[in-house]
PDB file of N, CA and C in Angstrom:
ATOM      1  N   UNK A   1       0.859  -1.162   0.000  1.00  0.00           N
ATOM      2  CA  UNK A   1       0.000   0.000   0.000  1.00  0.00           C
ATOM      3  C   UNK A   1       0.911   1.232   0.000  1.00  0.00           C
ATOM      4  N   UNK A   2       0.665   2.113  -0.804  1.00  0.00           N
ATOM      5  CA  UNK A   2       1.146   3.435  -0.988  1.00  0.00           C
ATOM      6  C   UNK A   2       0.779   4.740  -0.329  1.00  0.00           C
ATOM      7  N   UNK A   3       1.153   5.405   0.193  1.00  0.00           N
ATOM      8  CA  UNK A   3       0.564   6.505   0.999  1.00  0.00           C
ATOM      9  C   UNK A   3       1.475   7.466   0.734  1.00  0.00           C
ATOM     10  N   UNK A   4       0.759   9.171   1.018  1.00  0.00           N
ATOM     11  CA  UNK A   4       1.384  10.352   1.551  1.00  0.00           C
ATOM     12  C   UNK A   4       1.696  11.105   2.382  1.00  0.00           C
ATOM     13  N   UNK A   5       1.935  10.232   3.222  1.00  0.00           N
ATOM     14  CA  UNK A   5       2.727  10.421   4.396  1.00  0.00           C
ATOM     15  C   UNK A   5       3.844  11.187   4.382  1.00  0.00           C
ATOM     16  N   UNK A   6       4.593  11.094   3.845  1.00  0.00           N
ATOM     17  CA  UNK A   6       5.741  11.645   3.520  1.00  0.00           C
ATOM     18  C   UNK A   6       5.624  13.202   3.276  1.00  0.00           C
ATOM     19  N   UNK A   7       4.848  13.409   1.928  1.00  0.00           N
ATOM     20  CA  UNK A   7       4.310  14.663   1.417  1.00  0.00           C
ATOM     21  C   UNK A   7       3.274  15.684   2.587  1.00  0.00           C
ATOM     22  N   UNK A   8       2.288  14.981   3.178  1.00  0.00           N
ATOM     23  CA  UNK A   8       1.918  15.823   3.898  1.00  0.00           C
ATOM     24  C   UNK A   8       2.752  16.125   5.490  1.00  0.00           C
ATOM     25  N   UNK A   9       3.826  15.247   5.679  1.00  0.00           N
ATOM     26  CA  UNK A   9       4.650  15.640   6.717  1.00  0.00           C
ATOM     27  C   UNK A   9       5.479  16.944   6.164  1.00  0.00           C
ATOM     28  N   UNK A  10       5.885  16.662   5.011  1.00  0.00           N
ATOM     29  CA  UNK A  10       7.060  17.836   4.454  1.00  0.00           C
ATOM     30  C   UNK A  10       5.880  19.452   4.343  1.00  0.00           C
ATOM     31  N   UNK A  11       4.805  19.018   3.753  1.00  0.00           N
ATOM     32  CA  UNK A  11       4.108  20.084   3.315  1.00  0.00           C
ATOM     33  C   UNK A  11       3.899  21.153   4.753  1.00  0.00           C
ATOM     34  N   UNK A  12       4.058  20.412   6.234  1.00  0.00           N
ATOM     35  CA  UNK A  12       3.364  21.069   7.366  1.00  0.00           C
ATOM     36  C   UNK A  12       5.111  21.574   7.862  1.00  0.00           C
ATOM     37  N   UNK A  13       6.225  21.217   7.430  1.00  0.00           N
ATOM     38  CA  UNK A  13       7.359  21.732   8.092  1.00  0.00           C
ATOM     39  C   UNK A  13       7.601  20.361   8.748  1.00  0.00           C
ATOM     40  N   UNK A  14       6.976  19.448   8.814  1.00  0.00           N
ATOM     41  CA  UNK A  14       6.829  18.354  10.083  1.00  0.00           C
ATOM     42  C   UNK A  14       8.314  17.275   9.750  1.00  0.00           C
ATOM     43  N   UNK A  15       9.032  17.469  11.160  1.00  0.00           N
ATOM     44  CA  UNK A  15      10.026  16.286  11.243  1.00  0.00           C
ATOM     45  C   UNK A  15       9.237  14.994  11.933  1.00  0.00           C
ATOM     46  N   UNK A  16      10.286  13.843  11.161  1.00  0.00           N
ATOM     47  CA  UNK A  16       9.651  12.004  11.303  1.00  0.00           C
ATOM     48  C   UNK A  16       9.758  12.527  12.908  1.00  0.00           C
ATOM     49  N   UNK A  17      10.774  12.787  13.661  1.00  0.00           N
ATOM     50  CA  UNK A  17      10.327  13.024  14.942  1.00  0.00           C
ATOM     51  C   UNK A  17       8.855  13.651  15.376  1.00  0.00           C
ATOM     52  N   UNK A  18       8.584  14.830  15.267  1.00  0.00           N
ATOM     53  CA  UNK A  18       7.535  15.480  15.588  1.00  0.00           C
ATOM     54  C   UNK A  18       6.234  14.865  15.290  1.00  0.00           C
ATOM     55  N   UNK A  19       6.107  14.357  13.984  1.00  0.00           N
ATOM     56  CA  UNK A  19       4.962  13.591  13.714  1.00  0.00           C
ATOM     57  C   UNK A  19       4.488  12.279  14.542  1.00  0.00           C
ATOM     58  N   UNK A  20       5.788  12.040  14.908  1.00  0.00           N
ATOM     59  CA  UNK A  20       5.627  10.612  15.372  1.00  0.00           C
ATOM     60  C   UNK A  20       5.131  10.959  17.351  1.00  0.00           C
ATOM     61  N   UNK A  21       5.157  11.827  17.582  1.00  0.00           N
ATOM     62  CA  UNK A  21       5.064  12.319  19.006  1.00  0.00           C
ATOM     63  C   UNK A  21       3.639  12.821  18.656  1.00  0.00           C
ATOM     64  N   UNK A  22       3.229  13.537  18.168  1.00  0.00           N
ATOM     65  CA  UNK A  22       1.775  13.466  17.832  1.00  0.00           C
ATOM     66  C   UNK A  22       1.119  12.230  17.412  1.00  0.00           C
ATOM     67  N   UNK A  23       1.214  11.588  17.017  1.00  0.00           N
ATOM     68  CA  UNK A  23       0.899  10.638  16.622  1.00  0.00           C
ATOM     69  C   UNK A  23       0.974   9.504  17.892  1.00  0.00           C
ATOM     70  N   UNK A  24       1.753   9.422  18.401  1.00  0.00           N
ATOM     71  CA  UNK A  24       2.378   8.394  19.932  1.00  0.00           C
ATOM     72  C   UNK A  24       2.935   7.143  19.318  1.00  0.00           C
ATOM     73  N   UNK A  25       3.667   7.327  18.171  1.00  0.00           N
ATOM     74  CA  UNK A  25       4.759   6.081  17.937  1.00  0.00           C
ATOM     75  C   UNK A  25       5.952   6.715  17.503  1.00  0.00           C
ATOM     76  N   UNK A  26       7.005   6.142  17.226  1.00  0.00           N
ATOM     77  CA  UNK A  26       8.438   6.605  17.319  1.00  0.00           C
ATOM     78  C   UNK A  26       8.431   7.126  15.629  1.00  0.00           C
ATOM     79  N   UNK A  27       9.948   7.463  15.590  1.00  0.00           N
ATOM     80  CA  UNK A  27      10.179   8.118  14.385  1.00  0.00           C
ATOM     81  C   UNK A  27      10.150   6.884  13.260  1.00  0.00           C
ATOM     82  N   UNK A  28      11.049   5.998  14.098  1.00  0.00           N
ATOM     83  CA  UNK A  28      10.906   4.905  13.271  1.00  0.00           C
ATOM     84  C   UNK A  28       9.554   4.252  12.626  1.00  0.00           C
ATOM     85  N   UNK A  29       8.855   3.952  13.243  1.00  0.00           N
ATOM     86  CA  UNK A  29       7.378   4.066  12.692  1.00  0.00           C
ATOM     87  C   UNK A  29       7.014   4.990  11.463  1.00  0.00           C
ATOM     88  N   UNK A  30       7.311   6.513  11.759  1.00  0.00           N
ATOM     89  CA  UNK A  30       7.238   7.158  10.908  1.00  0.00           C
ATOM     90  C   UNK A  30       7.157   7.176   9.198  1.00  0.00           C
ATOM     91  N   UNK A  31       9.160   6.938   9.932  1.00  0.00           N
ATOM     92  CA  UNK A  31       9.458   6.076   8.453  1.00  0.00           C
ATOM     93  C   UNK A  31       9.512   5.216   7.652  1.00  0.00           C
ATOM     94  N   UNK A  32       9.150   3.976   8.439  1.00  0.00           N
ATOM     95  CA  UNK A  32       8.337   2.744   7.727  1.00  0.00           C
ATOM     96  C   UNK A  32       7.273   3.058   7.192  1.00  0.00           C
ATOM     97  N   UNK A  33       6.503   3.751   7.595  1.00  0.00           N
ATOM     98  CA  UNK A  33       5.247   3.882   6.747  1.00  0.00           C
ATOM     99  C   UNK A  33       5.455   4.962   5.668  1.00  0.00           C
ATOM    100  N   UNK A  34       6.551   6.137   5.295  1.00  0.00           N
ATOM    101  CA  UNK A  34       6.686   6.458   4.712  1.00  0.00           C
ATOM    102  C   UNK A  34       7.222   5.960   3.873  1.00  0.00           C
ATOM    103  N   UNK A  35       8.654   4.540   4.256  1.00  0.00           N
ATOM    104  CA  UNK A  35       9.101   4.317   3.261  1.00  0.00           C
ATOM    105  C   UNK A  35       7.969   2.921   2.107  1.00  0.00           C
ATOM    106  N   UNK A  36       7.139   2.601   3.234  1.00  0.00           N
ATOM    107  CA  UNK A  36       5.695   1.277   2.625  1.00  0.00           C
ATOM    108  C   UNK A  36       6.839   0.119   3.254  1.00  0.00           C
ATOM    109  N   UNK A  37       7.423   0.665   3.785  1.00  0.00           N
ATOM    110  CA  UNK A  37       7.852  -1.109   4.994  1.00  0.00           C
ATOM    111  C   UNK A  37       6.973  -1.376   6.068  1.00  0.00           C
ATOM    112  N   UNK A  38       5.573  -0.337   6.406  1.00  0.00           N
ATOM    113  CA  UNK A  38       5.090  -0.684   7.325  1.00  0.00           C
ATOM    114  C   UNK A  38       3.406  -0.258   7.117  1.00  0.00           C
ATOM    115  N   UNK A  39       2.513  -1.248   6.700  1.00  0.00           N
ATOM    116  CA  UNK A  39       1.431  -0.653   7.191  1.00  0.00           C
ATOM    117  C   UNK A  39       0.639  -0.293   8.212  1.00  0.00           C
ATOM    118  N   UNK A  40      -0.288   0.588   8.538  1.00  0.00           N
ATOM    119  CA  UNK A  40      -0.465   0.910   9.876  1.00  0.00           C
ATOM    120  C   UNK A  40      -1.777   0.036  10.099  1.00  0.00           C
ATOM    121  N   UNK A  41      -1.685  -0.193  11.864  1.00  0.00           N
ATOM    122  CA  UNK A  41      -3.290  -0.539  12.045  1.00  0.00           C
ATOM    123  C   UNK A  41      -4.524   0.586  11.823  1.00  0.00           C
ATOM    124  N   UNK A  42      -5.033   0.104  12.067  1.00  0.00           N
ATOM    125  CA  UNK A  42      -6.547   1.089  11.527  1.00  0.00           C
ATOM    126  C   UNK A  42      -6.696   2.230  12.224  1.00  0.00           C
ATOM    127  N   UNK A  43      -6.336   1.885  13.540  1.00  0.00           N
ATOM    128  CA  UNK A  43      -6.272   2.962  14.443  1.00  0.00           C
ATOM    129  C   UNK A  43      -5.315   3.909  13.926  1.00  0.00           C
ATOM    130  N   UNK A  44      -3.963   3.555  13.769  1.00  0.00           N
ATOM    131  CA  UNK A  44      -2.885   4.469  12.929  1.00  0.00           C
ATOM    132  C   UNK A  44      -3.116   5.482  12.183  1.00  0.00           C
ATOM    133  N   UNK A  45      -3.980   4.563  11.276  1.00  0.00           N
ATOM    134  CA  UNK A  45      -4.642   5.068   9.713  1.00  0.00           C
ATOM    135  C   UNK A  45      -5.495   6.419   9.994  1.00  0.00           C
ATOM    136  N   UNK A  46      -6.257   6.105  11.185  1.00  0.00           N
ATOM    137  CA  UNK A  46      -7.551   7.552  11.870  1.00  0.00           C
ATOM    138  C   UNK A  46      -6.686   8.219  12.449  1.00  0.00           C
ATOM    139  N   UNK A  47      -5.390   7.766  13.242  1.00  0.00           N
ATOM    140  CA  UNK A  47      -4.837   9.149  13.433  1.00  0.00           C
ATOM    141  C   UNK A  47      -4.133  10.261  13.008  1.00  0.00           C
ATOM    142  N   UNK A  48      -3.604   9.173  11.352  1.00  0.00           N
ATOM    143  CA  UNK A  48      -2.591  10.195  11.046  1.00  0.00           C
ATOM    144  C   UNK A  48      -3.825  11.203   9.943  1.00  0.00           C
ATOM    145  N   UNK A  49      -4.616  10.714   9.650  1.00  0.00           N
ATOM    146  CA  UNK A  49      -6.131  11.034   8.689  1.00  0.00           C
ATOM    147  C   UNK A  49      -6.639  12.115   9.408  1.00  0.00           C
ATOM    148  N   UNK A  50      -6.682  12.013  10.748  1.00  0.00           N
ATOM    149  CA  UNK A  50      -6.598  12.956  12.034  1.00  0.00           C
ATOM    150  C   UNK A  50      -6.172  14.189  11.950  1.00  0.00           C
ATOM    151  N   UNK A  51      -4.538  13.875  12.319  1.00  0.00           N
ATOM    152  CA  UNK A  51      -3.722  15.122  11.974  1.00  0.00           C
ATOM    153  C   UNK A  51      -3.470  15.511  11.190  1.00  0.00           C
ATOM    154  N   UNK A  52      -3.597  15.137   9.846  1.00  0.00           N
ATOM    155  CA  UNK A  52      -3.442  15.949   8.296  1.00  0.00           C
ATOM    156  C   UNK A  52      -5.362  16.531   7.918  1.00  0.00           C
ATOM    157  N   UNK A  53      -6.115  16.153   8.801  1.00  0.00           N
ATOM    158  CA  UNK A  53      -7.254  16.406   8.318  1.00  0.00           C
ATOM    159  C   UNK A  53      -8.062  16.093   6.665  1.00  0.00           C
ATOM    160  N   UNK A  54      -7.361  14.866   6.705  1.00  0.00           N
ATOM    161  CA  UNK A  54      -8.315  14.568   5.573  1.00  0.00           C
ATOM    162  C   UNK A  54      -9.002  13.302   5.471  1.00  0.00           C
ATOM    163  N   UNK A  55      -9.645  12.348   4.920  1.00  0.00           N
ATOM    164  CA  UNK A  55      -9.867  11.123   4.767  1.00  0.00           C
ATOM    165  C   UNK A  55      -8.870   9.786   4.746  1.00  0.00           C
ATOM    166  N   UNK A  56      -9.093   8.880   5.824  1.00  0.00           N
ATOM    167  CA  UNK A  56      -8.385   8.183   5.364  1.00  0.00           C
ATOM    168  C   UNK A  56      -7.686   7.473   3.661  1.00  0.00           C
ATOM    169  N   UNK A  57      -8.662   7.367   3.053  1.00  0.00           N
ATOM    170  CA  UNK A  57      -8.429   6.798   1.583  1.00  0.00           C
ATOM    171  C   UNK A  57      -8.125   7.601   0.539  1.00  0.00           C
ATOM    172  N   UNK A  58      -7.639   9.424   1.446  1.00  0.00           N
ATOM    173  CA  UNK A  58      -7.152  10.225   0.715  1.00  0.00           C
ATOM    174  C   UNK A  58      -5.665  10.242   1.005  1.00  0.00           C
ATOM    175  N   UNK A  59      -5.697   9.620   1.957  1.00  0.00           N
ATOM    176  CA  UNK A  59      -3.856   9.077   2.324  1.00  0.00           C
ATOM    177  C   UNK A  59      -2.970   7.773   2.093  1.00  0.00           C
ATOM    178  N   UNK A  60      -3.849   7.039   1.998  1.00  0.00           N
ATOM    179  CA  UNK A  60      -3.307   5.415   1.988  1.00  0.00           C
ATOM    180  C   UNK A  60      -4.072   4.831   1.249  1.00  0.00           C
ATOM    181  N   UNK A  61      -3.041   4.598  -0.174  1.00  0.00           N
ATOM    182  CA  UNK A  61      -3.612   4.103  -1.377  1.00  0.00           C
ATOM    183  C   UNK A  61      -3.759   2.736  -1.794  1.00  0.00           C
ATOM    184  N   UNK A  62      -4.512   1.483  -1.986  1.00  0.00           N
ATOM    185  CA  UNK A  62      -4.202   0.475  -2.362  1.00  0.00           C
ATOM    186  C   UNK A  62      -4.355   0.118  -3.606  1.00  0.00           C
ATOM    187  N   UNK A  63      -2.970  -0.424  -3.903  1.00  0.00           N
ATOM    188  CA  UNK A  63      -2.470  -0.197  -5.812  1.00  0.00           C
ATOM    189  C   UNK A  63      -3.026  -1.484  -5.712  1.00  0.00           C
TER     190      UNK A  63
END
Protein backbone atom coordinates (compact mmCIF):
# COMPACT_ATOMS: atom_id res chain seq x y z
CA UNK A 1 0.00 0.00 0.00
CA UNK A 2 1.15 3.43 -0.99
CA UNK A 3 0.56 6.50 1.00
CA UNK A 4 1.38 10.35 1.55
CA UNK A 5 2.73 10.42 4.40
CA UNK A 6 5.74 11.64 3.52
CA UNK A 7 4.31 14.66 1.42
CA UNK A 8 1.92 15.82 3.90
CA UNK A 9 4.65 15.64 6.72
CA UNK A 10 7.06 17.84 4.45
CA UNK A 11 4.11 20.08 3.31
CA UNK A 12 3.36 21.07 7.37
CA UNK A 13 7.36 21.73 8.09
CA UNK A 14 6.83 18.35 10.08
CA UNK A 15 10.03 16.29 11.24
CA UNK A 16 9.65 12.00 11.30
CA UNK A 17 10.33 13.02 14.94
CA UNK A 18 7.54 15.48 15.59
CA UNK A 19 4.96 13.59 13.71
CA UNK A 20 5.63 10.61 15.37
CA UNK A 21 5.06 12.32 19.01
CA UNK A 22 1.77 13.47 17.83
CA UNK A 23 0.90 10.64 16.62
CA UNK A 24 2.38 8.39 19.93
CA UNK A 25 4.76 6.08 17.94
CA UNK A 26 8.44 6.61 17.32
CA UNK A 27 10.18 8.12 14.39
CA UNK A 28 10.91 4.90 13.27
CA UNK A 29 7.38 4.07 12.69
CA UNK A 30 7.24 7.16 10.91
CA UNK A 31 9.46 6.08 8.45
CA UNK A 32 8.34 2.74 7.73
CA UNK A 33 5.25 3.88 6.75
CA UNK A 34 6.69 6.46 4.71
CA UNK A 35 9.10 4.32 3.26
CA UNK A 36 5.69 1.28 2.63
CA UNK A 37 7.85 -1.11 4.99
CA UNK A 38 5.09 -0.68 7.32
CA UNK A 39 1.43 -0.65 7.19
CA UNK A 40 -0.47 0.91 9.88
CA UNK A 41 -3.29 -0.54 12.05
CA UNK A 42 -6.55 1.09 11.53
CA UNK A 43 -6.27 2.96 14.44
CA UNK A 44 -2.89 4.47 12.93
CA UNK A 45 -4.64 5.07 9.71
CA UNK A 46 -7.55 7.55 11.87
CA UNK A 47 -4.84 9.15 13.43
CA UNK A 48 -2.59 10.20 11.05
CA UNK A 49 -6.13 11.03 8.69
CA UNK A 50 -6.60 12.96 12.03
CA UNK A 51 -3.72 15.12 11.97
CA UNK A 52 -3.44 15.95 8.30
CA UNK A 53 -7.25 16.41 8.32
CA UNK A 54 -8.32 14.57 5.57
CA UNK A 55 -9.87 11.12 4.77
CA UNK A 56 -8.38 8.18 5.36
CA UNK A 57 -8.43 6.80 1.58
CA UNK A 58 -7.15 10.22 0.72
CA UNK A 59 -3.86 9.08 2.32
CA UNK A 60 -3.31 5.41 1.99
CA UNK A 61 -3.61 4.10 -1.38
CA UNK A 62 -4.20 0.48 -2.36
CA UNK A 63 -2.47 -0.20 -5.81
Amino acid sequence: MRNDVRELRQAEGLSQRELGEALGVSRQTVNSLETGRYDPSLPLAIAVARRFRRPVEEIFHVD
